[in-house]
PDB file of N, CA and C in Angstrom:
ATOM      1  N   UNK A   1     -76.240-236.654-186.630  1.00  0.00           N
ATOM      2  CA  UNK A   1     -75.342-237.194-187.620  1.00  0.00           C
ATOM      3  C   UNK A   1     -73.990-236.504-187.478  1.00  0.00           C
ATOM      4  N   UNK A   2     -73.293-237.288-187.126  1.00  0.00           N
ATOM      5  CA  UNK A   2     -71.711-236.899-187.168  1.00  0.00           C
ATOM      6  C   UNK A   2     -70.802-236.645-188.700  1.00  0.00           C
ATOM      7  N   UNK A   3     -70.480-235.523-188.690  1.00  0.00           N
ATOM      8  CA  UNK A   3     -69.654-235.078-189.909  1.00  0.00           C
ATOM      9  C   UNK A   3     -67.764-235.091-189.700  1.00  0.00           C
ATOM     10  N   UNK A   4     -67.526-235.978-190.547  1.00  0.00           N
ATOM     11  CA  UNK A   4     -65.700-236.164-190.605  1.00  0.00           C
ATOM     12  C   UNK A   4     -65.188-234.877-191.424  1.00  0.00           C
ATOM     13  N   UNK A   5     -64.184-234.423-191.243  1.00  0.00           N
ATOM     14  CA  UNK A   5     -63.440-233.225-192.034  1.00  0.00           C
ATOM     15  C   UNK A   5     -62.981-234.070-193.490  1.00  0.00           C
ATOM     16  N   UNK A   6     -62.826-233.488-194.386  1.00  0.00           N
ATOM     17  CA  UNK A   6     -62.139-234.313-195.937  1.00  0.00           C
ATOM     18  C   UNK A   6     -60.748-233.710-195.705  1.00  0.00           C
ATOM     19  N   UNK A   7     -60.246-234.893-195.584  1.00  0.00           N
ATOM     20  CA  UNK A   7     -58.661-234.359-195.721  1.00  0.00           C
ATOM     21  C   UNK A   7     -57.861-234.023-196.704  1.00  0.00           C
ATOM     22  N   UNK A   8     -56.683-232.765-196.378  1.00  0.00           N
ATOM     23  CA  UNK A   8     -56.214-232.233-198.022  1.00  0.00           C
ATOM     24  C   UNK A   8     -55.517-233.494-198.271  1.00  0.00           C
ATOM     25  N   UNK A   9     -55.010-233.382-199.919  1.00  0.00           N
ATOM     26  CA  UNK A   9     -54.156-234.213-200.458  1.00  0.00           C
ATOM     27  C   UNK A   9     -53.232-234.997-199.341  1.00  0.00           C
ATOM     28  N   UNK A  10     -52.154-233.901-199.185  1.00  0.00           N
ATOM     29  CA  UNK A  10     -51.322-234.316-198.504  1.00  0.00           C
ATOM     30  C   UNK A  10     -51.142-235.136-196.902  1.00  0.00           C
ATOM     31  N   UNK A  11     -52.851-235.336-196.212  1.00  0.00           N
ATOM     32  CA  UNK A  11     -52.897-235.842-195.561  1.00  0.00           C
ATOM     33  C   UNK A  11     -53.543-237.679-195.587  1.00  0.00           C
ATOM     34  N   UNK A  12     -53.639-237.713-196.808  1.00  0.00           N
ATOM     35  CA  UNK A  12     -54.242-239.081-197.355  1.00  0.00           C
ATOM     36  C   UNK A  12     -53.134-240.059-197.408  1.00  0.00           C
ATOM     37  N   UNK A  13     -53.542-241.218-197.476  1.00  0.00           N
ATOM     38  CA  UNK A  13     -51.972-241.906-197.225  1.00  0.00           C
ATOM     39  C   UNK A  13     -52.401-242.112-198.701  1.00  0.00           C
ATOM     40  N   UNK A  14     -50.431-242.450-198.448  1.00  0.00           N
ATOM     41  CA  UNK A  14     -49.944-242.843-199.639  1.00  0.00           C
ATOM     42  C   UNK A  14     -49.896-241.056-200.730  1.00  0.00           C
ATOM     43  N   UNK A  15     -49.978-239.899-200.298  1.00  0.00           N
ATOM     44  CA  UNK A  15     -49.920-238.428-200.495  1.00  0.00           C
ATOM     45  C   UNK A  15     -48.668-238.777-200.591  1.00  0.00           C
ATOM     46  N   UNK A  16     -47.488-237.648-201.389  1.00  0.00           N
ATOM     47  CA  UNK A  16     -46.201-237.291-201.656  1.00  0.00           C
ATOM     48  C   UNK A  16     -46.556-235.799-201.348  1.00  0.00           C
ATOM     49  N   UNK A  17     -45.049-235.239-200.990  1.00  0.00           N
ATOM     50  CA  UNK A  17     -44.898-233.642-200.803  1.00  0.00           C
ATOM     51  C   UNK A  17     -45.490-232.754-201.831  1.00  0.00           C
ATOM     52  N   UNK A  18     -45.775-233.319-203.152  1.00  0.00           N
ATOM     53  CA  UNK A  18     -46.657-232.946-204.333  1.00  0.00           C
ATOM     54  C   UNK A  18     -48.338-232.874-204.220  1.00  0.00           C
ATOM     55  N   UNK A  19     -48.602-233.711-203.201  1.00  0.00           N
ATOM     56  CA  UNK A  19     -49.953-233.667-202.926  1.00  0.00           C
ATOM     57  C   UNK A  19     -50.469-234.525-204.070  1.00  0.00           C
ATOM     58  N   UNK A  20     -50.079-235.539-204.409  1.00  0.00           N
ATOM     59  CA  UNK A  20     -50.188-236.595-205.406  1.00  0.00           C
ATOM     60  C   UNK A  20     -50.822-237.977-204.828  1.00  0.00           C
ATOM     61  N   UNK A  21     -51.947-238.180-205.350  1.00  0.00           N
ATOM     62  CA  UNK A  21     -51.955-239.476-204.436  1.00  0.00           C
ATOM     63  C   UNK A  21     -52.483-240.444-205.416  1.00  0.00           C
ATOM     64  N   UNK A  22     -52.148-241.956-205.152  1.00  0.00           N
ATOM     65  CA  UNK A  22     -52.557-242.895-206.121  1.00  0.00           C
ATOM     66  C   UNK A  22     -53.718-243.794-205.319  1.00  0.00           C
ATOM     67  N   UNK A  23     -54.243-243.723-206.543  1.00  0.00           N
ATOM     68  CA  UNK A  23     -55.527-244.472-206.440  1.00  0.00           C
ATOM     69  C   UNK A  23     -55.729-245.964-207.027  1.00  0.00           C
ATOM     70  N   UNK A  24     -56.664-246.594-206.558  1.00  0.00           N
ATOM     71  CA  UNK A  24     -56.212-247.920-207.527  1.00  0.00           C
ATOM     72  C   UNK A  24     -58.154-248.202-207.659  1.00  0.00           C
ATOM     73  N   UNK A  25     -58.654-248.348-208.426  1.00  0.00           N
ATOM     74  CA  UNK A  25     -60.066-248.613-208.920  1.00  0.00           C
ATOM     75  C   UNK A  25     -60.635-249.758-209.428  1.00  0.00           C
ATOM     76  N   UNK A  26     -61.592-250.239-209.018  1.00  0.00           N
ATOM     77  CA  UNK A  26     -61.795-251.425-210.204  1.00  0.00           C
ATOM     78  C   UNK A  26     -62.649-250.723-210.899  1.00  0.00           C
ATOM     79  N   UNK A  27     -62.755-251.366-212.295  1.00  0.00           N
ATOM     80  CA  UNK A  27     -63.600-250.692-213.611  1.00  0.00           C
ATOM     81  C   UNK A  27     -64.157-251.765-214.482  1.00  0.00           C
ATOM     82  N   UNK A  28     -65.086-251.899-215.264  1.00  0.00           N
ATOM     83  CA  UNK A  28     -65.595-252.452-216.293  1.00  0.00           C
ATOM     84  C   UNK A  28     -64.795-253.045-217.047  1.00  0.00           C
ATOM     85  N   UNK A  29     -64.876-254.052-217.621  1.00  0.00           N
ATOM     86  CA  UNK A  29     -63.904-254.751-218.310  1.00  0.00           C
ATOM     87  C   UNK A  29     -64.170-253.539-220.110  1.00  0.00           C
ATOM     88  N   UNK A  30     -65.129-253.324-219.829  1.00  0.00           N
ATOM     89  CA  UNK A  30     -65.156-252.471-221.301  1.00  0.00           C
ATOM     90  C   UNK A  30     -64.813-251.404-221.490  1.00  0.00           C
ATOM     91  N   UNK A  31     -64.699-250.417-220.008  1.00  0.00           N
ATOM     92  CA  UNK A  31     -64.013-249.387-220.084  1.00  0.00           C
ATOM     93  C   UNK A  31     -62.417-249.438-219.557  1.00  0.00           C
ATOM     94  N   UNK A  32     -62.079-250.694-219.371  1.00  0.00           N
ATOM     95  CA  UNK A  32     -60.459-250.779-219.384  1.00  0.00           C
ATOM     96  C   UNK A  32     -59.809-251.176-220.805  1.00  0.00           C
ATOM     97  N   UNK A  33     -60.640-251.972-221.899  1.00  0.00           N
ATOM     98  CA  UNK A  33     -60.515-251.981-223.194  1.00  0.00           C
ATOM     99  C   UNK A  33     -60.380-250.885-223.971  1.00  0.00           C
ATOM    100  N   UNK A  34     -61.302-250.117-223.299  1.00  0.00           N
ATOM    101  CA  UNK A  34     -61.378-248.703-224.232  1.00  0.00           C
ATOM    102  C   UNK A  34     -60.760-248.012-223.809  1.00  0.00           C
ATOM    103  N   UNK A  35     -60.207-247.998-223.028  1.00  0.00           N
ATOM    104  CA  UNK A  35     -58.624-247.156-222.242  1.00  0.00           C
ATOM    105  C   UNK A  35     -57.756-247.364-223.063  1.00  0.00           C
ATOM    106  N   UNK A  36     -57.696-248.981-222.951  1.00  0.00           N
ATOM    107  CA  UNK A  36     -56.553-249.335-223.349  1.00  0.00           C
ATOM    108  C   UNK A  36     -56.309-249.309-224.782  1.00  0.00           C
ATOM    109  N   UNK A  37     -57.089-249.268-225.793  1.00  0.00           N
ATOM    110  CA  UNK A  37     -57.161-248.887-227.152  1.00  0.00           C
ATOM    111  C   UNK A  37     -57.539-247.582-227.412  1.00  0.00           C
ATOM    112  N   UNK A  38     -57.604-246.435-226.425  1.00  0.00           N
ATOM    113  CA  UNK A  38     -57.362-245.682-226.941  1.00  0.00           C
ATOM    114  C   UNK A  38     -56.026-245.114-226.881  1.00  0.00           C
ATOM    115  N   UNK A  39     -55.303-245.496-225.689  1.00  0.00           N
ATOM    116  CA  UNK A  39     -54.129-245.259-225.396  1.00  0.00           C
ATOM    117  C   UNK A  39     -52.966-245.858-226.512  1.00  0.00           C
ATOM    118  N   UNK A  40     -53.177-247.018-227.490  1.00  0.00           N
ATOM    119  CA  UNK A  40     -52.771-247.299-228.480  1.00  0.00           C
ATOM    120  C   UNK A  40     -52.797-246.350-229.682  1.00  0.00           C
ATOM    121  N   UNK A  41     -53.599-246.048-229.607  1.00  0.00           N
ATOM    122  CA  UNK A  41     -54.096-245.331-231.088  1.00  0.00           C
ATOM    123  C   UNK A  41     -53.740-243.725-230.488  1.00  0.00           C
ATOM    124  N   UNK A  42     -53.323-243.403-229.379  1.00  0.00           N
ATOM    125  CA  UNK A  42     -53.101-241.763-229.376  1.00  0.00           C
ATOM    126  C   UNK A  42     -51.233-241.801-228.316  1.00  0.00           C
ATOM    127  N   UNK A  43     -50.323-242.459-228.967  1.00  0.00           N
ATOM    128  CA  UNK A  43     -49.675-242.761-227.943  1.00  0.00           C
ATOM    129  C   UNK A  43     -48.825-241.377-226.812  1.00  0.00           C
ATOM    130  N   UNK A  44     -49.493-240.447-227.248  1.00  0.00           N
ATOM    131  CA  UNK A  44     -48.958-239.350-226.156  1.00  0.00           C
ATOM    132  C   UNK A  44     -49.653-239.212-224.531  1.00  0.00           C
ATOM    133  N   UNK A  45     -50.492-239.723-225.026  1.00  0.00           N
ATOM    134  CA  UNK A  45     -51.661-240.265-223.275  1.00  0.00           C
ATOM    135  C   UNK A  45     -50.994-241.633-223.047  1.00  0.00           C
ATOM    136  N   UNK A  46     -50.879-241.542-221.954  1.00  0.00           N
ATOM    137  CA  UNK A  46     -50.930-242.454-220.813  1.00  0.00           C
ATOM    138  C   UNK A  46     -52.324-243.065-219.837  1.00  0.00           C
ATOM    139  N   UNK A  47     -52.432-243.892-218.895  1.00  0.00           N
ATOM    140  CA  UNK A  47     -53.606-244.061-218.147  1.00  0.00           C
ATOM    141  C   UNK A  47     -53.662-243.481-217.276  1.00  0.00           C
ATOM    142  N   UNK A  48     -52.018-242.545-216.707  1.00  0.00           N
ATOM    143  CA  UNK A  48     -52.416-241.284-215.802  1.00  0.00           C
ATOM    144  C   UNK A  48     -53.036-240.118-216.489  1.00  0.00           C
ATOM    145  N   UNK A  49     -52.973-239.594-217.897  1.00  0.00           N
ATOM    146  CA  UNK A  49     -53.345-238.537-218.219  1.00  0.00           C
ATOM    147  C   UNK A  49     -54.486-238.764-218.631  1.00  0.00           C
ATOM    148  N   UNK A  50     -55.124-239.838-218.704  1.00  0.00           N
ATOM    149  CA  UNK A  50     -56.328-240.605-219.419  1.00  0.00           C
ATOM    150  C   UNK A  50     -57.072-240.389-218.737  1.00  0.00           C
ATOM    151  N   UNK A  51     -56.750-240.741-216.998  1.00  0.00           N
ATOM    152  CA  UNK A  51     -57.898-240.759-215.600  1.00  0.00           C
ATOM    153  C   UNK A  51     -58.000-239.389-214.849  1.00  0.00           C
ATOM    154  N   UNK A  52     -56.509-238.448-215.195  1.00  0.00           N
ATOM    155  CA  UNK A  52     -57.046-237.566-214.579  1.00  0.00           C
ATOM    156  C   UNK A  52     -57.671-236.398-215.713  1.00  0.00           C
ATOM    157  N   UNK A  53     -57.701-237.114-216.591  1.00  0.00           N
ATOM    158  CA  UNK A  53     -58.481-235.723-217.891  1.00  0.00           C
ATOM    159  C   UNK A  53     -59.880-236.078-218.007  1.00  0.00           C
ATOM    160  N   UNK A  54     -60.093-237.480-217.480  1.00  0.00           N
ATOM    161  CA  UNK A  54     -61.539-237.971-217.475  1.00  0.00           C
ATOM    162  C   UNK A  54     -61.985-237.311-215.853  1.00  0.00           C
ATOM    163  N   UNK A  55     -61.623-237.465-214.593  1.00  0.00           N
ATOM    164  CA  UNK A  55     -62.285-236.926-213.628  1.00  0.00           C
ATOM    165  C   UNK A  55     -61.710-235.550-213.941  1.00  0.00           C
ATOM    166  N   UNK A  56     -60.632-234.577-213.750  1.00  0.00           N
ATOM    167  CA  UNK A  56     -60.818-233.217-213.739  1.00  0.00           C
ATOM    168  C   UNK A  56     -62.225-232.886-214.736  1.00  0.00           C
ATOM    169  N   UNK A  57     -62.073-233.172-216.153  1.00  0.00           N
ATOM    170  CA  UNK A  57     -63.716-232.976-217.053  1.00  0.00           C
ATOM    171  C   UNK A  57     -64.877-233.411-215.964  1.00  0.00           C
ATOM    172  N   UNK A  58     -64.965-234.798-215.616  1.00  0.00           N
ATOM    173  CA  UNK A  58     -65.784-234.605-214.739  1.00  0.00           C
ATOM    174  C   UNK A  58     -66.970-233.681-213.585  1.00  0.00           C
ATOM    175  N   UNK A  59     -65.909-233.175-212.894  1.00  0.00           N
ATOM    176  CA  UNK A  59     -65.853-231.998-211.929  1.00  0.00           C
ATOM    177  C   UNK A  59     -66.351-231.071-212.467  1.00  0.00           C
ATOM    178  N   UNK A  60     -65.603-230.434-213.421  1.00  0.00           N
ATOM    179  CA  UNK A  60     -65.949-229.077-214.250  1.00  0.00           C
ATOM    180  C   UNK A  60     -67.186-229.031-214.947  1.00  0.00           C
ATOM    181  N   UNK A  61     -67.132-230.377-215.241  1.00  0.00           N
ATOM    182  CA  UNK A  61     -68.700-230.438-216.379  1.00  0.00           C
ATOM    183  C   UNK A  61     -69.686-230.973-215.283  1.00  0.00           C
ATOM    184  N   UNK A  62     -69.459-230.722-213.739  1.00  0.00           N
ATOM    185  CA  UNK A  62     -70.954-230.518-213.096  1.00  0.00           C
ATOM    186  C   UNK A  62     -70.654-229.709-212.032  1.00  0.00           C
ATOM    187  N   UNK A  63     -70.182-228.750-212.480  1.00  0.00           N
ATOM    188  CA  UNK A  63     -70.224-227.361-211.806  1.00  0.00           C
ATOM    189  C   UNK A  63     -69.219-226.972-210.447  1.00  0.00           C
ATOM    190  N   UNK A  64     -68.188-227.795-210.570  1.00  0.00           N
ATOM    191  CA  UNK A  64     -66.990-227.391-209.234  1.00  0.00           C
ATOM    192  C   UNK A  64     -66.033-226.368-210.279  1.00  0.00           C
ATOM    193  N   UNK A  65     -65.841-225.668-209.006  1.00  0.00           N
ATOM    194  CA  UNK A  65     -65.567-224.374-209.675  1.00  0.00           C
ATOM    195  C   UNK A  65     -63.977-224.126-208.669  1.00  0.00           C
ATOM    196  N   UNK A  66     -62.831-224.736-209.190  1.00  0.00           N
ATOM    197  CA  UNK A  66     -61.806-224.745-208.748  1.00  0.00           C
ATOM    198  C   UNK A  66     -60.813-224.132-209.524  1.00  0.00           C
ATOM    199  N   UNK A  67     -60.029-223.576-209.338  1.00  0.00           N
ATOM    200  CA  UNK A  67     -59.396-223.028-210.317  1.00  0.00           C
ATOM    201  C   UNK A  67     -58.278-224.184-210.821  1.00  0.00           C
ATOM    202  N   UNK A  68     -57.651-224.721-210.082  1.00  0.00           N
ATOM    203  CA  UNK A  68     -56.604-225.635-210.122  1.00  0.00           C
ATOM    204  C   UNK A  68     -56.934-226.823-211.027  1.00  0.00           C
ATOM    205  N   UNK A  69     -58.340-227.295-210.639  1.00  0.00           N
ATOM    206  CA  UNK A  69     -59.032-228.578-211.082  1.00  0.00           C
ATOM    207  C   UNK A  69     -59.352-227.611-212.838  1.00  0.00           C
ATOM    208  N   UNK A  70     -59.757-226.565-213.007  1.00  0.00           N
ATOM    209  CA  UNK A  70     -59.627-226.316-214.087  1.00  0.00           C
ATOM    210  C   UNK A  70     -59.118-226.270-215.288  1.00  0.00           C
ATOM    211  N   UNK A  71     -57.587-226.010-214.621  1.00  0.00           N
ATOM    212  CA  UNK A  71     -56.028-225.903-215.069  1.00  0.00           C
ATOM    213  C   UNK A  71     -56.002-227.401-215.521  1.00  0.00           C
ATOM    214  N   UNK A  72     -55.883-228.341-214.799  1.00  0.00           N
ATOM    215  CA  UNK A  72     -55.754-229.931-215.318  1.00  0.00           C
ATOM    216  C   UNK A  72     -56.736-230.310-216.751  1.00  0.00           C
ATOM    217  N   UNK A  73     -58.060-229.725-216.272  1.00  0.00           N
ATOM    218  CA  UNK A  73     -58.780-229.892-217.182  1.00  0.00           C
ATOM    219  C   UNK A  73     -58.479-229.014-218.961  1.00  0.00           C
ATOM    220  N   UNK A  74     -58.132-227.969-218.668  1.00  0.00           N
ATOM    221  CA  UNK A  74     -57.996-227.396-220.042  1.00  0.00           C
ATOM    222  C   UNK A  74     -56.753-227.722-220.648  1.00  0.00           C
ATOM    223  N   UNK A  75     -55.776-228.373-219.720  1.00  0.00           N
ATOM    224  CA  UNK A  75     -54.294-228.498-219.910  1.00  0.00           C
ATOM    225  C   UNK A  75     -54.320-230.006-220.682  1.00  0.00           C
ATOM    226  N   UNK A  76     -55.429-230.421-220.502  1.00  0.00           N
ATOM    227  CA  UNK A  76     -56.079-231.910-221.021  1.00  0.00           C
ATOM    228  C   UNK A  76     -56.278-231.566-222.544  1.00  0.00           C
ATOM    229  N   UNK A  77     -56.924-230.669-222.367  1.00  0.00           N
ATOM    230  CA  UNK A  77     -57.773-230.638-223.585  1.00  0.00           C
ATOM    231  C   UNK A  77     -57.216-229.659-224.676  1.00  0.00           C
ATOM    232  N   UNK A  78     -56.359-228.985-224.598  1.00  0.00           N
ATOM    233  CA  UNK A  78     -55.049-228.105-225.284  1.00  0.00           C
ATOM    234  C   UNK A  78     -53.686-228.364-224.515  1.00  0.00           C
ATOM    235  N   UNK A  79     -53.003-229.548-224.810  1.00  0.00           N
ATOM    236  CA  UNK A  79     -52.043-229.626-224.392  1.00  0.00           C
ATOM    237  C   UNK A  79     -50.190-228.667-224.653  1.00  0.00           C
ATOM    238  N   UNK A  80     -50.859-227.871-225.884  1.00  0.00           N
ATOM    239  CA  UNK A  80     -49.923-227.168-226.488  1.00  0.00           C
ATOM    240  C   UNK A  80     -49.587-226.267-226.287  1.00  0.00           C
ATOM    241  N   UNK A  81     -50.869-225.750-225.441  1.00  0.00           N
ATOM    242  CA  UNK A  81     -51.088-224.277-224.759  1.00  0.00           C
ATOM    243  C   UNK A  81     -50.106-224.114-223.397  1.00  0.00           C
ATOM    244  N   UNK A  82     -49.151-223.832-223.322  1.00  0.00           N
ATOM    245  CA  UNK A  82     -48.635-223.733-221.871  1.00  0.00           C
ATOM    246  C   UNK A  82     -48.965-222.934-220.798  1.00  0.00           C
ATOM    247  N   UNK A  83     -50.038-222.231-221.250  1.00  0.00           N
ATOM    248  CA  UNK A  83     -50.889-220.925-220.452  1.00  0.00           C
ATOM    249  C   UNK A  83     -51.589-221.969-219.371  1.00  0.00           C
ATOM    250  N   UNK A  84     -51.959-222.884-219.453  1.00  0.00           N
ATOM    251  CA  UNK A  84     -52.609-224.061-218.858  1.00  0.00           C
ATOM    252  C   UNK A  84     -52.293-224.912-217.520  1.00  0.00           C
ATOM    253  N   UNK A  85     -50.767-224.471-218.010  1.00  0.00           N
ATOM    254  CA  UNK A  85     -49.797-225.219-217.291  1.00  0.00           C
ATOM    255  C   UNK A  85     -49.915-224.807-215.760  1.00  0.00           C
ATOM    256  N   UNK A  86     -49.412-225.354-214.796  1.00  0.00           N
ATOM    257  CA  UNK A  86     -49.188-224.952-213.614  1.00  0.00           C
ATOM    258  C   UNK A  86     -47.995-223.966-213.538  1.00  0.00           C
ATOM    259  N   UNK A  87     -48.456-222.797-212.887  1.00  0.00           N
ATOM    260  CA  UNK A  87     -47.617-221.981-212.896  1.00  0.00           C
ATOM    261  C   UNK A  87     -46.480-222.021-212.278  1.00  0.00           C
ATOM    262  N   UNK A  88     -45.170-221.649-212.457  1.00  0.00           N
ATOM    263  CA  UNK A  88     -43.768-221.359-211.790  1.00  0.00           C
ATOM    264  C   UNK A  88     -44.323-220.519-210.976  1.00  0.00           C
ATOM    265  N   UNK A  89     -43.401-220.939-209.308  1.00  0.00           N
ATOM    266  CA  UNK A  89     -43.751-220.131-208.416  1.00  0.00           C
ATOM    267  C   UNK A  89     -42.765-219.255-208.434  1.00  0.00           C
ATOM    268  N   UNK A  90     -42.235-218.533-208.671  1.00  0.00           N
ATOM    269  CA  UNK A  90     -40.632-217.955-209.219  1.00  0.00           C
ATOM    270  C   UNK A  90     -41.033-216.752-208.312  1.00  0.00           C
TER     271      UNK A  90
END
């Protein structure tokens, strides 16, 4: 069995110098409703902060142990906290 390398961010197409990459998914018609009403009713989320606070939780809540993927995740979930934040490389 032949094994492929996983490529970092920045080598995926459609990657930016940020290591950002967009994804496009199909989903349940019931969990795009419930996106989308919740995103009504909390209007400081967006469907980017929506998808990546749902997979970073993901990850974390089955045991990947990243520090970075962490940071997204708690930065989700206390947004007030700037300790969370990605750090200045200063």
């Amino acid at each position: 069995m032949a094994t492929c390398p996983i490529p970092t961010a920045p080598e995926l197409d459609g990657a930016n110098s940020e290591g950002v990459v967009s994804l496009t998914a199909v989903v349940p018609e019931a969990l795009l409703t419930s996106m989308r009403g919740f995103i009504e009713r909390h209007p400081n989320w967006d469907q980017y902060r929506l998808v990546q606070a749902a997979l970073a939780g993901f990850l974390v809540q089955n045991g990947l142990q990243d520090r970075a993927v962490t940071r997204y995740y708690l930065a989700n979930l206390f947004p007030t906290q700037t300790s969370f934040q990605e750090p200045n490389n200063c």
